[in-house]
Protein backbone atom coordinates (compact mmCIF):
# COMPACT_ATOMS: atom_id res chain seq x y z
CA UNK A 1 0.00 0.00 0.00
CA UNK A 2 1.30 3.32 -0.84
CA UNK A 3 1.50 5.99 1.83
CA UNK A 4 0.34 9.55 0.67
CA UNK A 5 3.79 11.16 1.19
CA UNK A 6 4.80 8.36 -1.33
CA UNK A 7 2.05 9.49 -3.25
CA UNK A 8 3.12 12.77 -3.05
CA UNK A 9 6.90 11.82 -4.17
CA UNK A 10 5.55 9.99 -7.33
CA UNK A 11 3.87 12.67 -8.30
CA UNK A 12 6.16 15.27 -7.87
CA UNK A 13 8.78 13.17 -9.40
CA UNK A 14 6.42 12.89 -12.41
CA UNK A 15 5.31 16.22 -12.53
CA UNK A 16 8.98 17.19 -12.68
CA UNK A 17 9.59 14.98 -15.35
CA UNK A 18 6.80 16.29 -17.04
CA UNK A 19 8.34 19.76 -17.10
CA UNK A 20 11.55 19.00 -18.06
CA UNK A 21 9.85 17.07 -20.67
CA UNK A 22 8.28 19.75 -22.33
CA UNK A 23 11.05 22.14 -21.84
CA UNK A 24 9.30 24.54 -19.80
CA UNK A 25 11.83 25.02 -17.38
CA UNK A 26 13.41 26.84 -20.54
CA UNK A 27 13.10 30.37 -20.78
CA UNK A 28 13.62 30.82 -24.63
CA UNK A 29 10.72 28.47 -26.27
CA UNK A 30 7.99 26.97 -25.91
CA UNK A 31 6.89 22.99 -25.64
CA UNK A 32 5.80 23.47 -29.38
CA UNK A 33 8.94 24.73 -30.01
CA UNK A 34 8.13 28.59 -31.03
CA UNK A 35 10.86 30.64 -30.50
CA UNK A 36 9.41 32.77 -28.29
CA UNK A 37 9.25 32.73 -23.98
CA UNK A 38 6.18 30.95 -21.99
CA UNK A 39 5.29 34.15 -21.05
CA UNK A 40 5.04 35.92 -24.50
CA UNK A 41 3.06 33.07 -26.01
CA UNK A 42 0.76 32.93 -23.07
CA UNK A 43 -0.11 36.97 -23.50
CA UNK A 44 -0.46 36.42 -27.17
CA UNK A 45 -2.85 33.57 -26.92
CA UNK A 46 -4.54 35.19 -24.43
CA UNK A 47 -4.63 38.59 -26.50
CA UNK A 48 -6.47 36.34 -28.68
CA UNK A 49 -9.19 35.70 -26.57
CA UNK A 50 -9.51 38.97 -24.42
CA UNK A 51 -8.79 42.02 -26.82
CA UNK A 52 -8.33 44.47 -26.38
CA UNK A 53 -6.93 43.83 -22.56
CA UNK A 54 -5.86 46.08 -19.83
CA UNK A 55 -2.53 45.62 -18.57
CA UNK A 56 -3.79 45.00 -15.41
CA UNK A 57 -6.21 42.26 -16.39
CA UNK A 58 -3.23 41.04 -18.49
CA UNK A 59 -1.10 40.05 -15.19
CA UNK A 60 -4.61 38.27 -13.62
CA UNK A 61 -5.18 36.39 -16.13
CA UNK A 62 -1.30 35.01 -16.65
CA UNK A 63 -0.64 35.09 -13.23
CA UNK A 64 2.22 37.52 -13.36
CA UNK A 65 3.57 40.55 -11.56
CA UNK A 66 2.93 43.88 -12.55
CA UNK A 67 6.72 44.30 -13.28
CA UNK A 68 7.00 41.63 -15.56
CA UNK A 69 4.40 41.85 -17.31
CA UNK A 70 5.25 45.45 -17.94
CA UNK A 71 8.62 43.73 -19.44
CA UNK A 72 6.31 41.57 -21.34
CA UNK A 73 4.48 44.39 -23.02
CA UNK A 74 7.68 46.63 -23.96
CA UNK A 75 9.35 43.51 -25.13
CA UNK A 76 6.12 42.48 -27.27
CA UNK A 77 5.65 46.00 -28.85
CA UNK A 78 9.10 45.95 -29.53
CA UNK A 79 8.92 42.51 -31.61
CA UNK A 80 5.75 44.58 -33.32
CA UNK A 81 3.01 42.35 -31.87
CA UNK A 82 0.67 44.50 -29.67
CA UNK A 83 -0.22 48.28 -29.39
CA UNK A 84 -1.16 50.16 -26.84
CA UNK A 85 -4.19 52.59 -27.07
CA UNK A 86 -6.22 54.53 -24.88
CA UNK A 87 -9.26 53.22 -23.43
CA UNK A 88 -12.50 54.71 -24.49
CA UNK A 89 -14.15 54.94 -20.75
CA UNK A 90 -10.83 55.69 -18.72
CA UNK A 91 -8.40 58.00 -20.88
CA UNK A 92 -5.82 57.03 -17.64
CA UNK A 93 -6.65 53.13 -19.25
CA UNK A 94 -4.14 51.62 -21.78
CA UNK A 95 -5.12 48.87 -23.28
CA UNK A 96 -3.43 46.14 -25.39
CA UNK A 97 -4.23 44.99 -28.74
CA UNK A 98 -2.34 42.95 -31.29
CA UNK A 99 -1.10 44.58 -34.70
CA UNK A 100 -1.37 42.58 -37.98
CA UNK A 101 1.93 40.65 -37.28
CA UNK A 102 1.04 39.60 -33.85
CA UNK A 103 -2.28 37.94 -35.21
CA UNK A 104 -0.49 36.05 -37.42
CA UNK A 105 2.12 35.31 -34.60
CA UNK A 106 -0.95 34.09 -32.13
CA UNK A 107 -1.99 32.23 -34.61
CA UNK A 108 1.15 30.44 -34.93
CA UNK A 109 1.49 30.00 -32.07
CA UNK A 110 -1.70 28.06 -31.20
CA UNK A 111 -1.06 26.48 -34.79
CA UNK A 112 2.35 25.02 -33.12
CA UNK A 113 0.66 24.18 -29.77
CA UNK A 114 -2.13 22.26 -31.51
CA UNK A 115 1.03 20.18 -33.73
CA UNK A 116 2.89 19.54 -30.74
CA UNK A 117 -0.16 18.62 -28.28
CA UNK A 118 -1.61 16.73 -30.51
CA UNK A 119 1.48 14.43 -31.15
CA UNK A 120 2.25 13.64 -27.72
CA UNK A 121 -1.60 12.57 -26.89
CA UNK A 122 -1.57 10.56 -29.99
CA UNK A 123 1.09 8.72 -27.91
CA UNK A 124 -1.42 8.01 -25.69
CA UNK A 125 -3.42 4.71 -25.95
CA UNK A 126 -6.86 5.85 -27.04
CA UNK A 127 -8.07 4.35 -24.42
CA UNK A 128 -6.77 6.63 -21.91
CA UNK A 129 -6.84 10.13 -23.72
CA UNK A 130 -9.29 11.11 -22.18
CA UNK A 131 -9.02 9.88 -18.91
CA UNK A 132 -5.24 12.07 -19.46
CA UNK A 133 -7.27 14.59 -20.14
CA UNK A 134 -9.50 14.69 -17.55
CA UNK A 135 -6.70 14.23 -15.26
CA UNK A 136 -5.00 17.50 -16.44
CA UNK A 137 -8.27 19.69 -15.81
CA UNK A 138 -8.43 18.10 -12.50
CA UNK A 139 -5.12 19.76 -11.71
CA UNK A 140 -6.15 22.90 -13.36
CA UNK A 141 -8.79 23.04 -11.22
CA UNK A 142 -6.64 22.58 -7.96
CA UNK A 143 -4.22 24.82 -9.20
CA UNK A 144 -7.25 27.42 -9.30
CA UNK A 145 -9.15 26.50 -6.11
CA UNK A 146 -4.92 27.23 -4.80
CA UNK A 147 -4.73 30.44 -6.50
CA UNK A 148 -8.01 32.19 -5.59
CA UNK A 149 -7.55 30.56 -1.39
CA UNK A 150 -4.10 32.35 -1.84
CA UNK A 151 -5.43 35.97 -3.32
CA UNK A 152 -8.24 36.68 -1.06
């Protein structure tokens, strides 16, 4: 019988490998292998979704500090993906929106994800994909029950 600290071993061990698996404990691409950070990818994707976007909601919704996702921005408008612009209700508001070569970078993006995703769960006995995935958005859901306990 397995004790739950033995549990909790395995599954940190896994998780770990998991990681390193994926190369996200590297800071200069992503698992799909676009040459960009986490980070940027993440704020493009979710540009996609949520534009235009305060920076403010920007750092909620990646989970980020207001510092670096200030980096994130300036280093984004620099590659020529997002704009800022004034908001229409609060002129103090700036708020983020992707130029023409960031869409087509977001889309690339989720293009690559989609590839590279798709590969490894094709790797996966059909079986079990999705009992994998609804083991991931069992952790996603922990993860968020965690985050919201620990921003109240």
């Amino acid at each position: 019988m397995t004790t739950d600290t033995e549990l909790v071993q395995q599954f940190q061990e896994q998780l770990m490998q998991f990681i390193r698996g994926l190369g996200l404990h590297r800071a200069d691409a992503t698992p799909c292998k676009y040459p960009v950070s986490m980070a940027e990818a993440c704020a493009m994707v979710e540009l996609m979704h949520h534009e235009p976007i305060s920076q403010r909601d920007l750092c909620h919704a990646l989970n980020l500090e207001k510092s670096t996702v200030s980096r994130l921005v300036v280093d984004l408008e620099q590659r020529g993906w997002i704009q800022r612009e004034r908001s229409g209700e609060d002129a103090r508001m700036q708020l983020l929106r992707r130029t023409d070569i960031g869409h087509e970078a977001s889309l690339e993006i989720v293009q690559a994800r989609n590839q590279r995703f798709g590969a490894l769960l094709e790797r996966v006995e059909p079986a079990q994909r999705a009992n994998v995935v609804a083991a991931m958005s069992t952790l996603v859901e922990a993860l968020h029950d965690e985050l919201v306990a620990t921003n109240r």
